[in-house]
Protein backbone atom coordinates (compact mmCIF):
# COMPACT_ATOMS: atom_id res chain seq x y z
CA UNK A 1 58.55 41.93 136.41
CA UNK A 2 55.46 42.66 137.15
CA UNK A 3 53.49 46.37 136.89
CA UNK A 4 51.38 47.98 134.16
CA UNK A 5 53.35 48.11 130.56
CA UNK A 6 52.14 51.88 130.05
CA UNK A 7 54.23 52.24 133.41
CA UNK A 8 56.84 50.02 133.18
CA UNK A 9 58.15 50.10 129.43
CA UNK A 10 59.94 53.73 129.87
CA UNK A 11 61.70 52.20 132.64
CA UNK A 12 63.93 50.23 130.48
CA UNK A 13 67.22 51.24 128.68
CA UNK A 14 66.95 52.39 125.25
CA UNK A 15 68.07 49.06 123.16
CA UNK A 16 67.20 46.79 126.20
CA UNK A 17 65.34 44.36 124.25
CA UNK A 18 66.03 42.10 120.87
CA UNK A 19 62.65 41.03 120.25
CA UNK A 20 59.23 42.62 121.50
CA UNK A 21 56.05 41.10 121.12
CA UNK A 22 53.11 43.49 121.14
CA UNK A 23 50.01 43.47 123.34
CA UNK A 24 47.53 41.48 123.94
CA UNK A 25 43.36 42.48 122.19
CA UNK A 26 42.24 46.55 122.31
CA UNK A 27 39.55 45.20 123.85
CA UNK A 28 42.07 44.65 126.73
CA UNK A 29 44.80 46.94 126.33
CA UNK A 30 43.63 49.88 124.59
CA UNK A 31 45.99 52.39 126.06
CA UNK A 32 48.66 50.22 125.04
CA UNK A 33 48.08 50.39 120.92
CA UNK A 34 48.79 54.36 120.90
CA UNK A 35 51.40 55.51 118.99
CA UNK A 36 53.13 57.09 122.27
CA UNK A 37 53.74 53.30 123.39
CA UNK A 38 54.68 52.26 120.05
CA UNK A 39 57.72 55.24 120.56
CA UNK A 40 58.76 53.98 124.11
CA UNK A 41 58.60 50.12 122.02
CA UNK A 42 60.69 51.94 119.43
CA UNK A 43 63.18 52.93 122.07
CA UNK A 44 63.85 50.19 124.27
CA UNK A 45 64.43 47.61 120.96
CA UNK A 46 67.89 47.08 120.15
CA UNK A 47 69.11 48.00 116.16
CA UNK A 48 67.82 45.52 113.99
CA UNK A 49 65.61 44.03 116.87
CA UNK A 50 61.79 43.03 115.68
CA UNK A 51 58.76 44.10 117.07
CA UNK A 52 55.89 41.38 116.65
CA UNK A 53 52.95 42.75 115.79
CA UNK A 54 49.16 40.29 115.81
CA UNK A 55 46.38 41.41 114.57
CA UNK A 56 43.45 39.26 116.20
């Protein structure tokens, strides 16, 4: 798929996903640390699913 994740990521299902991993550098994605991403993340990842977070 390809498309903005800001865009794209509320397309899904809610619990479409088992494993997430997060975005790349603010410096390059800063829209995509806000906490109303982190909600749609929240949605789309199955029950007991994990959400990789880096810190870089």
């Amino acid at each position: 798929m390809i498309g903005d994740a800001y865009e794209v990521v509320p397309t899904f299902e809610d619990e479409s996903f088992g494993c997430i991993q997060d975005p790349p550098t603010f410096r390059l994605a800063g829209d995509l640390y806000a906490s109303v991403f982190y909600r749609e993340l929240y949605h789309i990842l199955k029950r007991g699913g994990r959400l990789f977070h880096s810190i870089v």
